[in-house]
N, C-alpha and C. Protein backbone atom coordinates (compact mmCIF):
# COMPACT_ATOMS: atom_id res chain seq x y z
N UNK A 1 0.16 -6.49 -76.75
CA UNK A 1 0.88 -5.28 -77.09
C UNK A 1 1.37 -5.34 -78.53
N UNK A 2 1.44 -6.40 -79.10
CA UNK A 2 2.26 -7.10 -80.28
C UNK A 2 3.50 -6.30 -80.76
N UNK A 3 4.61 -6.57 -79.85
CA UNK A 3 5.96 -5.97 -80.55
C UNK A 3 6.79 -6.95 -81.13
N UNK A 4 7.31 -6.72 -81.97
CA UNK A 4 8.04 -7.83 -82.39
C UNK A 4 9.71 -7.63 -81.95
N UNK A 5 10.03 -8.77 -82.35
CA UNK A 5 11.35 -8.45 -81.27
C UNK A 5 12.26 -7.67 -81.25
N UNK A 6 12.84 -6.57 -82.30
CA UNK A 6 13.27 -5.37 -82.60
C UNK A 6 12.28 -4.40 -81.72
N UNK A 7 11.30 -4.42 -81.59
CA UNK A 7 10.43 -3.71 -80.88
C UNK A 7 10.82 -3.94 -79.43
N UNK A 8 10.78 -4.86 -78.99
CA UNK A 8 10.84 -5.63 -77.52
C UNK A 8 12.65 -4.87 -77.19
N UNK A 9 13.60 -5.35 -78.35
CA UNK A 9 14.53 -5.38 -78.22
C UNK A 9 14.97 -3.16 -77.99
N UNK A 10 14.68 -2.95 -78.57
CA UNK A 10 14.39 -1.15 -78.80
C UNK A 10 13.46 -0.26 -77.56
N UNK A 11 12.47 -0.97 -76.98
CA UNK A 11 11.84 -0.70 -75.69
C UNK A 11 12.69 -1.00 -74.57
N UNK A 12 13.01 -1.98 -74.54
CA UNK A 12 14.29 -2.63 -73.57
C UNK A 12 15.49 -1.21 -73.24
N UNK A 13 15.91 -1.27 -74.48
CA UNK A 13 16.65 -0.39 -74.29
C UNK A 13 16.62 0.77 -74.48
N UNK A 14 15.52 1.41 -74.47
CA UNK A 14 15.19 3.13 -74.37
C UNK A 14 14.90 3.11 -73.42
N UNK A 15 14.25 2.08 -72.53
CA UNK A 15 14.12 2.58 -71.08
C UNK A 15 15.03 2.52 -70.32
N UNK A 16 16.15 2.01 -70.66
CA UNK A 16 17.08 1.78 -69.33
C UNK A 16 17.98 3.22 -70.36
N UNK A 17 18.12 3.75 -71.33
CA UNK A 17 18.63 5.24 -71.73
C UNK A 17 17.67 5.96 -70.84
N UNK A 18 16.57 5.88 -70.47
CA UNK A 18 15.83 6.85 -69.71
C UNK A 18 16.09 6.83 -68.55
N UNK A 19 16.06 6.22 -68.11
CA UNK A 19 16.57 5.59 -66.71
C UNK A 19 17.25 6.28 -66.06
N UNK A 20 18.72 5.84 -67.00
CA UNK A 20 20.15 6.55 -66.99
C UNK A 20 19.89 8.24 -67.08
N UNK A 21 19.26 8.45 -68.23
CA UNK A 21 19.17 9.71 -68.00
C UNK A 21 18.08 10.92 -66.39
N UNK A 22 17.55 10.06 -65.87
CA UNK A 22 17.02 10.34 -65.25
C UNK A 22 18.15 10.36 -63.72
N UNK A 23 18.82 9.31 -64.05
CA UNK A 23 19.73 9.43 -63.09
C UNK A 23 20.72 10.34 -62.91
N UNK A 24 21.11 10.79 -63.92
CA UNK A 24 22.00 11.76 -63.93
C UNK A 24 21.63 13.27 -64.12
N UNK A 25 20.50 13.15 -64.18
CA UNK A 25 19.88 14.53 -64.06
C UNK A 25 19.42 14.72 -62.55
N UNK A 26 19.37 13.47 -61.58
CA UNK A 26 18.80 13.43 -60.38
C UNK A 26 20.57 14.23 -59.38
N UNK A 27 21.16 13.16 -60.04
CA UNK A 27 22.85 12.92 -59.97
C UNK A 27 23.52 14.80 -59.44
N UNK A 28 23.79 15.01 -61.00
CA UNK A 28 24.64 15.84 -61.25
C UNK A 28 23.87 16.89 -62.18
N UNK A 29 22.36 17.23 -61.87
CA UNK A 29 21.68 18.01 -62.89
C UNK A 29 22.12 18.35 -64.52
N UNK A 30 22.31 17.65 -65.17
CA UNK A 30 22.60 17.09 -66.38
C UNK A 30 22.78 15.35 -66.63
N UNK A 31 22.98 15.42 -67.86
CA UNK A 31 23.39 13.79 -68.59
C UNK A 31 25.03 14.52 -68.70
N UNK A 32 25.82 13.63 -68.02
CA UNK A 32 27.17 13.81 -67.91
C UNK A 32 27.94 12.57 -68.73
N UNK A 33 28.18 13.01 -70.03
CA UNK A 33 28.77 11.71 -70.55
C UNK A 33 30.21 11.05 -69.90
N UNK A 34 30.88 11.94 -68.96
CA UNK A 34 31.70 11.40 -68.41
C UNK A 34 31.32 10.33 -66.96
N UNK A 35 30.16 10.17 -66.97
CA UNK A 35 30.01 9.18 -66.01
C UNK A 35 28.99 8.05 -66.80
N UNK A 36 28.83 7.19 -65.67
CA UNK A 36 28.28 5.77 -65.92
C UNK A 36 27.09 6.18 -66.39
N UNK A 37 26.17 6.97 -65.95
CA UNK A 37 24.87 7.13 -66.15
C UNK A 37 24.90 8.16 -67.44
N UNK A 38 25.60 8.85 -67.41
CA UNK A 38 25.58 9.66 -69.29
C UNK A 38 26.43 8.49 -70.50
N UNK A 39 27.22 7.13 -69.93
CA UNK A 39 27.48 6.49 -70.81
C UNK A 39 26.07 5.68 -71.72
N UNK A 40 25.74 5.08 -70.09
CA UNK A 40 24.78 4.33 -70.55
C UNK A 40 23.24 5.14 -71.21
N UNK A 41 22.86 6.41 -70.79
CA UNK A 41 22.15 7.35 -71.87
C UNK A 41 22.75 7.37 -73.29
N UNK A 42 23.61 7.49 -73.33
CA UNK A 42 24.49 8.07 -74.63
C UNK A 42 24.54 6.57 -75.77
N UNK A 43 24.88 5.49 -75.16
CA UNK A 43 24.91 4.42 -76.03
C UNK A 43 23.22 3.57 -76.14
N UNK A 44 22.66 3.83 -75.10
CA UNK A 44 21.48 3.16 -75.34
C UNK A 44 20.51 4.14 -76.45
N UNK A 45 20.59 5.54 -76.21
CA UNK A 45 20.18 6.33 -77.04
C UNK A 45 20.65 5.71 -78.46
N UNK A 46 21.61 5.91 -79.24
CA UNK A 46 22.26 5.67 -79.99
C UNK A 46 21.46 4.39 -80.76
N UNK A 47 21.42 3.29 -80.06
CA UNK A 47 21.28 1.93 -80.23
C UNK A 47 19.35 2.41 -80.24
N UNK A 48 18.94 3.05 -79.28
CA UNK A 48 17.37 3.56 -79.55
C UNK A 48 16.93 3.81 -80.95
N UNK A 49 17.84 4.63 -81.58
CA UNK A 49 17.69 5.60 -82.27
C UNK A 49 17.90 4.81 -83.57
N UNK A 50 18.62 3.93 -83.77
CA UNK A 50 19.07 3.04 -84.80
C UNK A 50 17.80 2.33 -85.31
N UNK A 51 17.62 1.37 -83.78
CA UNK A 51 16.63 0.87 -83.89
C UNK A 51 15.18 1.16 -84.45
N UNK A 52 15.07 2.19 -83.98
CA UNK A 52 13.95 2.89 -84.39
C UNK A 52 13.56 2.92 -85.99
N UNK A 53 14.47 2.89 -86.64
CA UNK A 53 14.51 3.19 -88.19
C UNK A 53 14.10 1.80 -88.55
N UNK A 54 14.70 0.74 -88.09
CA UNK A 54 13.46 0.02 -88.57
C UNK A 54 12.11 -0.48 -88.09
N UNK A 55 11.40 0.08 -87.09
CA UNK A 55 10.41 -0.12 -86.90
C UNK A 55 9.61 0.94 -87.26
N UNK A 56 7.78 0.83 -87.64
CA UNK A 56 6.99 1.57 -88.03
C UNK A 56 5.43 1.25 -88.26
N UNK A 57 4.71 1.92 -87.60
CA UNK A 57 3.14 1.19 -87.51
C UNK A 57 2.89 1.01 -88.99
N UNK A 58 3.22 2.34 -89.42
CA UNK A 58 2.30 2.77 -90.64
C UNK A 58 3.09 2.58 -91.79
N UNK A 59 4.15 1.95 -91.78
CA UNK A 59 4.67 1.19 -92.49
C UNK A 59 5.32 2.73 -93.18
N UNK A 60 6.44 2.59 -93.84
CA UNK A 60 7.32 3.72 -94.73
C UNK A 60 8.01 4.78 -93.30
N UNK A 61 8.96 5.56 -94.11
CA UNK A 61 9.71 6.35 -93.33
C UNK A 61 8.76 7.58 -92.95
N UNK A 62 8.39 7.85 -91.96
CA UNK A 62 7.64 8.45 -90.74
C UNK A 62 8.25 9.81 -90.26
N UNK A 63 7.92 10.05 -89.42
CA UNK A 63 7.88 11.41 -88.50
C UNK A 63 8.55 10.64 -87.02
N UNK A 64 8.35 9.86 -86.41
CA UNK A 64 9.37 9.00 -85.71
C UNK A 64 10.39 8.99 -86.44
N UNK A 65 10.49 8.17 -87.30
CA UNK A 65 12.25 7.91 -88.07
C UNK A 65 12.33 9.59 -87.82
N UNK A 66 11.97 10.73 -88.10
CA UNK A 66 12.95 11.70 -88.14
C UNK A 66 13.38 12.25 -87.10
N UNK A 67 12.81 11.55 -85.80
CA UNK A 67 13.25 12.52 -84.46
C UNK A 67 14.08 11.47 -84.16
N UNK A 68 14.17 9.89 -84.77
CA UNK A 68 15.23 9.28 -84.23
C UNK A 68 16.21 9.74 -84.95
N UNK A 69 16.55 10.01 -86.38
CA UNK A 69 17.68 10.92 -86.78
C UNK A 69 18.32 12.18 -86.22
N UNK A 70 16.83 12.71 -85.71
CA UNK A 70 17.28 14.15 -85.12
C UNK A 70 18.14 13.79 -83.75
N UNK A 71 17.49 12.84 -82.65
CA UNK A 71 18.12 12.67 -81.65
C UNK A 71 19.04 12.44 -82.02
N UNK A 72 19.52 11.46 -82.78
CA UNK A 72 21.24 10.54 -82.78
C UNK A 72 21.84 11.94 -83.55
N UNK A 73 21.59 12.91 -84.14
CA UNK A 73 22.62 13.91 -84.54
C UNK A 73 23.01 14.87 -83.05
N UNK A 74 21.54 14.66 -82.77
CA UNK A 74 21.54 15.60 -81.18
C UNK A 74 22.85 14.93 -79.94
N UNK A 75 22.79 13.39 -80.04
CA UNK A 75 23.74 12.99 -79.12
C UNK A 75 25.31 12.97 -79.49
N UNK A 76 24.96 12.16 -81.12
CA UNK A 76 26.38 12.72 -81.44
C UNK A 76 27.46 13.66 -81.69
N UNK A 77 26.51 14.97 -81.81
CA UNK A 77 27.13 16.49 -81.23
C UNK A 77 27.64 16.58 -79.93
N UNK A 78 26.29 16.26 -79.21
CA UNK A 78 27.51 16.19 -77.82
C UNK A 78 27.89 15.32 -77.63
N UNK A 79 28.54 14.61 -77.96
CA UNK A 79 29.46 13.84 -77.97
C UNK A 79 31.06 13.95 -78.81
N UNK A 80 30.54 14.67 -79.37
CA UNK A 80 32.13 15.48 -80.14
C UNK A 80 32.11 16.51 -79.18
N UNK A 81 31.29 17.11 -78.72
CA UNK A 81 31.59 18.32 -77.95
C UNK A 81 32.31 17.70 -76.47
N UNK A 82 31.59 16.97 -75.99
CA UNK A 82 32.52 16.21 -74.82
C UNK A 82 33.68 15.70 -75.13
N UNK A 83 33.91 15.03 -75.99
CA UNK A 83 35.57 14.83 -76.83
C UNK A 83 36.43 15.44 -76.92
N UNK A 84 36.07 16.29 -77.84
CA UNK A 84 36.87 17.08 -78.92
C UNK A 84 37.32 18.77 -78.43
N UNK A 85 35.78 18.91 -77.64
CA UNK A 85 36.20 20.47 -77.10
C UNK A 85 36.35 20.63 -75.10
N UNK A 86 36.97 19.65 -74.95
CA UNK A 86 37.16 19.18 -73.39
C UNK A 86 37.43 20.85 -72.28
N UNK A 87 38.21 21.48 -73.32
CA UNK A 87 38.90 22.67 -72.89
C UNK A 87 38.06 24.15 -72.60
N UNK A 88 36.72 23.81 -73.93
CA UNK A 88 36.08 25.12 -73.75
C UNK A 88 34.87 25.10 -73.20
N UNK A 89 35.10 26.48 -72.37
CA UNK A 89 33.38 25.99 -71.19
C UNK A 89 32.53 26.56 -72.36
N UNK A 90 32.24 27.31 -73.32
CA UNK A 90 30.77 27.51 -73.86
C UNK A 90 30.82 26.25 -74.55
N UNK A 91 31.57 25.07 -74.58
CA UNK A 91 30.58 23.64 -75.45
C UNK A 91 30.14 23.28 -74.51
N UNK A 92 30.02 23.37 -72.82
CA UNK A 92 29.94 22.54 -72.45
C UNK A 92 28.26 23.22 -72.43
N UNK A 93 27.80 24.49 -73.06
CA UNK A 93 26.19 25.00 -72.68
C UNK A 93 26.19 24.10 -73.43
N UNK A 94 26.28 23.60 -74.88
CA UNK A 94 25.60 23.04 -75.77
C UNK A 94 25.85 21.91 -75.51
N UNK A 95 26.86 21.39 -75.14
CA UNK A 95 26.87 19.54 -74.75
C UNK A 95 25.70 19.41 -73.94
N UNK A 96 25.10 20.23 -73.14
CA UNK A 96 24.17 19.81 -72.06
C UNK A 96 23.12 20.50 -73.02
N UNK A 97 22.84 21.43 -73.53
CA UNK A 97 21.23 21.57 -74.39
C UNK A 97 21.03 20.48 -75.16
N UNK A 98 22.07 20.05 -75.55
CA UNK A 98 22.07 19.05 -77.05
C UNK A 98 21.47 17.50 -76.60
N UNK A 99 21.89 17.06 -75.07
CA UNK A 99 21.86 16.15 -74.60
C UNK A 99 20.65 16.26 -73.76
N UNK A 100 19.94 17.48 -73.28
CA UNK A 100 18.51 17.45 -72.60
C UNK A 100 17.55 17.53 -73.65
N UNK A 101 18.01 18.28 -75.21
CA UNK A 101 16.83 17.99 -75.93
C UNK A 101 16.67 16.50 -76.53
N UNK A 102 17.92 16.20 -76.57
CA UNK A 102 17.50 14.76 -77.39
C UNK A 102 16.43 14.03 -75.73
N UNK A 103 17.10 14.11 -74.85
CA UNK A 103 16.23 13.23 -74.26
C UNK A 103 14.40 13.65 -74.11
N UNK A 104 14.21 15.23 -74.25
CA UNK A 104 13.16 15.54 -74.34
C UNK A 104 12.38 14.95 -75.09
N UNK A 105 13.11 15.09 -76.62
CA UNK A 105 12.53 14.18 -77.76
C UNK A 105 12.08 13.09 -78.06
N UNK A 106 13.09 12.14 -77.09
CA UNK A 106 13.13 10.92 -76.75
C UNK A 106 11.82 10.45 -76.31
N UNK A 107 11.06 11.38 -75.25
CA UNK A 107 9.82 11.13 -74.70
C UNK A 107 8.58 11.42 -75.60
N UNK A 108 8.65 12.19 -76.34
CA UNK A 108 7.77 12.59 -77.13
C UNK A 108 6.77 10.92 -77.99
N UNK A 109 7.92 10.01 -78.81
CA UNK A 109 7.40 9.13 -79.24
C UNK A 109 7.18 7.84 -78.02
N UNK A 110 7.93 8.19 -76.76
CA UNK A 110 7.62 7.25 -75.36
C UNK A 110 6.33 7.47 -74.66
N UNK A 111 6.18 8.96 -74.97
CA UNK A 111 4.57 8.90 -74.42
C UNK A 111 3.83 8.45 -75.20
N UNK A 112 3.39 8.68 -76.71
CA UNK A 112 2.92 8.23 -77.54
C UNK A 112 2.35 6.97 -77.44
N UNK A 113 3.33 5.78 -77.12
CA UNK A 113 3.44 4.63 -77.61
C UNK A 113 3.03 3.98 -76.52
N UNK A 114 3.41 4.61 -75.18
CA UNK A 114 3.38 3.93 -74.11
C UNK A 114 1.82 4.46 -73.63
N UNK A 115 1.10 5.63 -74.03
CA UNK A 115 -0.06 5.49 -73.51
C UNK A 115 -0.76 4.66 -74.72
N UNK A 116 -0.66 4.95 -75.80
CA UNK A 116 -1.62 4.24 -76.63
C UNK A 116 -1.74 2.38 -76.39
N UNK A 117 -0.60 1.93 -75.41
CA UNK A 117 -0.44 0.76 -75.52
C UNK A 117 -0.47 -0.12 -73.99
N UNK A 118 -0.46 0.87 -73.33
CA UNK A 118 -0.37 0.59 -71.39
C UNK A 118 -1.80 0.96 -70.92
N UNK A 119 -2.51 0.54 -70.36
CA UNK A 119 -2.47 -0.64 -70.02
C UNK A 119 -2.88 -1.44 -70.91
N UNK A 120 -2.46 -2.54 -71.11
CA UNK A 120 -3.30 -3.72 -72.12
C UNK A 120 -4.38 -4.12 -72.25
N UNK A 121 -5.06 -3.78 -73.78
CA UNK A 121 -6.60 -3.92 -73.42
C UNK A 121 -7.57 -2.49 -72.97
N UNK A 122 -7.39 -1.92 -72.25
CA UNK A 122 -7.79 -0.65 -71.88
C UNK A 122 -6.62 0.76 -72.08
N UNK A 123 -5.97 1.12 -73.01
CA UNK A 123 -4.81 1.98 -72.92
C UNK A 123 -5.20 3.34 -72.82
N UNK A 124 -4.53 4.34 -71.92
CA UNK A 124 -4.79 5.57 -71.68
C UNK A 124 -5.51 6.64 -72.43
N UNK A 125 -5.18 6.27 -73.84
CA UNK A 125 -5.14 6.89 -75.15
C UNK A 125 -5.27 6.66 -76.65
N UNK A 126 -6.79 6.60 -76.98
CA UNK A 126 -6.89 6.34 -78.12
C UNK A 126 -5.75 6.30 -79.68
N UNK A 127 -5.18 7.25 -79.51
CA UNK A 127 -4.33 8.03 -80.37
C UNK A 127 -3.59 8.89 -80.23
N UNK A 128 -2.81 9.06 -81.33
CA UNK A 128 -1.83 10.06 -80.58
C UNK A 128 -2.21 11.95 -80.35
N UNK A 129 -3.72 12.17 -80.96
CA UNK A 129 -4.58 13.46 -80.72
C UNK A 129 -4.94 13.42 -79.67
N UNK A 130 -5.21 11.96 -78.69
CA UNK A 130 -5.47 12.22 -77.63
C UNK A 130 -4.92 13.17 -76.28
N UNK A 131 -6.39 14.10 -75.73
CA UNK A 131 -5.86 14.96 -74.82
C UNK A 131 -5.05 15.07 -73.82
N UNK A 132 -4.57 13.63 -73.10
CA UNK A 132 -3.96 13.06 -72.12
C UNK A 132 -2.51 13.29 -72.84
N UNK A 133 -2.27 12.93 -74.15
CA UNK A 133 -0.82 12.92 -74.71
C UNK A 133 -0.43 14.33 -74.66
N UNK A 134 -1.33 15.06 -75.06
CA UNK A 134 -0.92 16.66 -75.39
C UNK A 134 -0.74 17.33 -74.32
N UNK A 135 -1.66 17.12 -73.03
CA UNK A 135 -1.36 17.80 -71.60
C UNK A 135 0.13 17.06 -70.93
N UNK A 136 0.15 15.85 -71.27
CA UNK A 136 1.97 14.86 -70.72
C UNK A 136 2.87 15.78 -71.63
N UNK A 137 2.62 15.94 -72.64
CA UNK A 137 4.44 16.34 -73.24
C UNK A 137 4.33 17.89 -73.09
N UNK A 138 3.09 18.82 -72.62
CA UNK A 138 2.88 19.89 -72.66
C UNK A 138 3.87 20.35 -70.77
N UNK A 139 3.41 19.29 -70.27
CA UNK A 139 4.36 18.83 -69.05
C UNK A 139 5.77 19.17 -69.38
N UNK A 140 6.17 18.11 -69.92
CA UNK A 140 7.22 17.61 -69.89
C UNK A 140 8.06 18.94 -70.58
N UNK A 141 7.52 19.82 -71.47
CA UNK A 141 7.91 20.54 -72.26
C UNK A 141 8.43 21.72 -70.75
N UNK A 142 7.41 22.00 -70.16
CA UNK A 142 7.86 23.17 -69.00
C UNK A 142 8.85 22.37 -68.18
N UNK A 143 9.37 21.01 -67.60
CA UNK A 143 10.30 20.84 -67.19
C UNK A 143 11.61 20.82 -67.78
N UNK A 144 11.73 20.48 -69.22
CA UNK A 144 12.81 20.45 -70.26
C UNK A 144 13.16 22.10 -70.44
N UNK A 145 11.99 23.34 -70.30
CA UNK A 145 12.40 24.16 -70.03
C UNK A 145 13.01 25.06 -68.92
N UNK A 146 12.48 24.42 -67.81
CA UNK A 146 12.94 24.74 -66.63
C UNK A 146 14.24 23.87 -66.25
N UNK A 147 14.24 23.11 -66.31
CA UNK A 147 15.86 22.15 -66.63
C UNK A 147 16.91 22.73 -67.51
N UNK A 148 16.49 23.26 -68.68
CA UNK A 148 17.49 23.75 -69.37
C UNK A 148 17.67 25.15 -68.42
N UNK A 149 17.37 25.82 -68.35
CA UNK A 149 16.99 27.25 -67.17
C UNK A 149 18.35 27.12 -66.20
N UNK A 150 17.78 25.93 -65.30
CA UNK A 150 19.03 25.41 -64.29
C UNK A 150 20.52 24.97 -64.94
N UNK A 151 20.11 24.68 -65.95
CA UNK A 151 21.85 23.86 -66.33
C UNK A 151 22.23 25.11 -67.07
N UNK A 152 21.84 25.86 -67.50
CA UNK A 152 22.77 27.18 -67.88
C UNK A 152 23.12 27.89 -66.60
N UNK A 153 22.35 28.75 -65.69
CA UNK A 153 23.10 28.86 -64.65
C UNK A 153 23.88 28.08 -63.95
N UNK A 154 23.52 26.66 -63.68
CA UNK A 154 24.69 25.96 -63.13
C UNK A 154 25.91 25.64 -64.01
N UNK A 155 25.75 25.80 -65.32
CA UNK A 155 27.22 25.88 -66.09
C UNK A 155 27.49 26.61 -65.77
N UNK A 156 26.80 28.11 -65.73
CA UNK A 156 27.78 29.45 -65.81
C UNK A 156 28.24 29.29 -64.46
N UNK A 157 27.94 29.01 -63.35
CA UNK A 157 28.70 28.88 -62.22
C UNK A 157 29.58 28.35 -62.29
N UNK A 158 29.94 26.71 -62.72
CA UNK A 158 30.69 25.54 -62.68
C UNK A 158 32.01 26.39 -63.66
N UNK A 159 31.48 26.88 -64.91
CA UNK A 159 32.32 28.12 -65.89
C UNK A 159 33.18 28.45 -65.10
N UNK A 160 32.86 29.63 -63.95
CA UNK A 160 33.31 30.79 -63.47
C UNK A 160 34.51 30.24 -62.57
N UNK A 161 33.90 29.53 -61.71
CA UNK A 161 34.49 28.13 -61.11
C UNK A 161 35.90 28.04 -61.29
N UNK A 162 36.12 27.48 -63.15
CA UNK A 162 36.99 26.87 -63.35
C UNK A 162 38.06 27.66 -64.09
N UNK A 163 37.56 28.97 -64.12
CA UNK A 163 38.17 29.92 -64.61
C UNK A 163 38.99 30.45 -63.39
N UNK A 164 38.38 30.58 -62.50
CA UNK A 164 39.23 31.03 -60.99
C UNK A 164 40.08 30.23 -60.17
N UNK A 165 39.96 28.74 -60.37
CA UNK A 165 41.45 27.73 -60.20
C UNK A 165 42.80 28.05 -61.07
């Protein structure tokens, strides 16, 4: 596979941010930074995203480095928004868009990497033009849209909710 250990160390921990995020979308249909499973999304992301900047096939600052910038601005928004605006329900649409796109994003360079490189020796996917990559995130793209779909109506419910206590 040849990763070196920033690599090893950065795979490690984007998958268990995926993980987490998967859990809490299973959970509580969102990444809820107030629980265990939106902590551990939220800091492994973070630590993903860092990481990422220094790794690079093609050597120099990339098109990866910029979606790991984009994500970590994406998490650390909501993350002021979970903070800072505790009180108002319209942050909480964008704490949850902000926090399903970064993870969307997140997959974008996970499929990439993980077909061009799984299985060992024989990998799914020549490259990243390959048709298999473009039909997976073309996927993934209608669930990130249909997910976002659900978590706005289920905010606006959870909203209405908390307006009537």
């Amino acid at each position: 596979m040849g990763l070196s250990n920033l690599g090893i160390f950065h795979t490690i921990i984007g998958v268990a941010a995926i993980v987490a995020a998967i859990v809490a979308f299973v959970r509580y249909g969102k990444i809820h930074l107030g629980k265990l499973s939106g902590k551990i999304y939220f800091y492994g992301t973070v630590i993903t995203s860092i990481t990422a900047l220094g790794l690079s096939k093609h050597g120099g600052f990339n098109a990866g480095h910029v979606f790991s910038v984009f994500i970590l601005l994406l998490v650390l928004t909501a993350y002021f928004l979970h903070v800072r605006k505790k009180e108002s329900n319209k942050a909480r649409f964008f704490e949850n868009f902000c926090l399903s796109l970064s993870f969307f994003l997140s997959l974008v360079p996970t499929v990439n990497e993980t077909f061009t490189r799984v299985p060992i020796g024989h990998p799914l996917a020549k490259d990243i033009n390959d048709p298999i990559i473009g039909r997976t995130l073309l996927i993934l793209l209608v669930f990130f849209i249909a997910g976002s779909v659900y978590q706005f109506i289920k905010q606006k419910k959870d909203n209405n909710q908390s307006v009537e206590i």
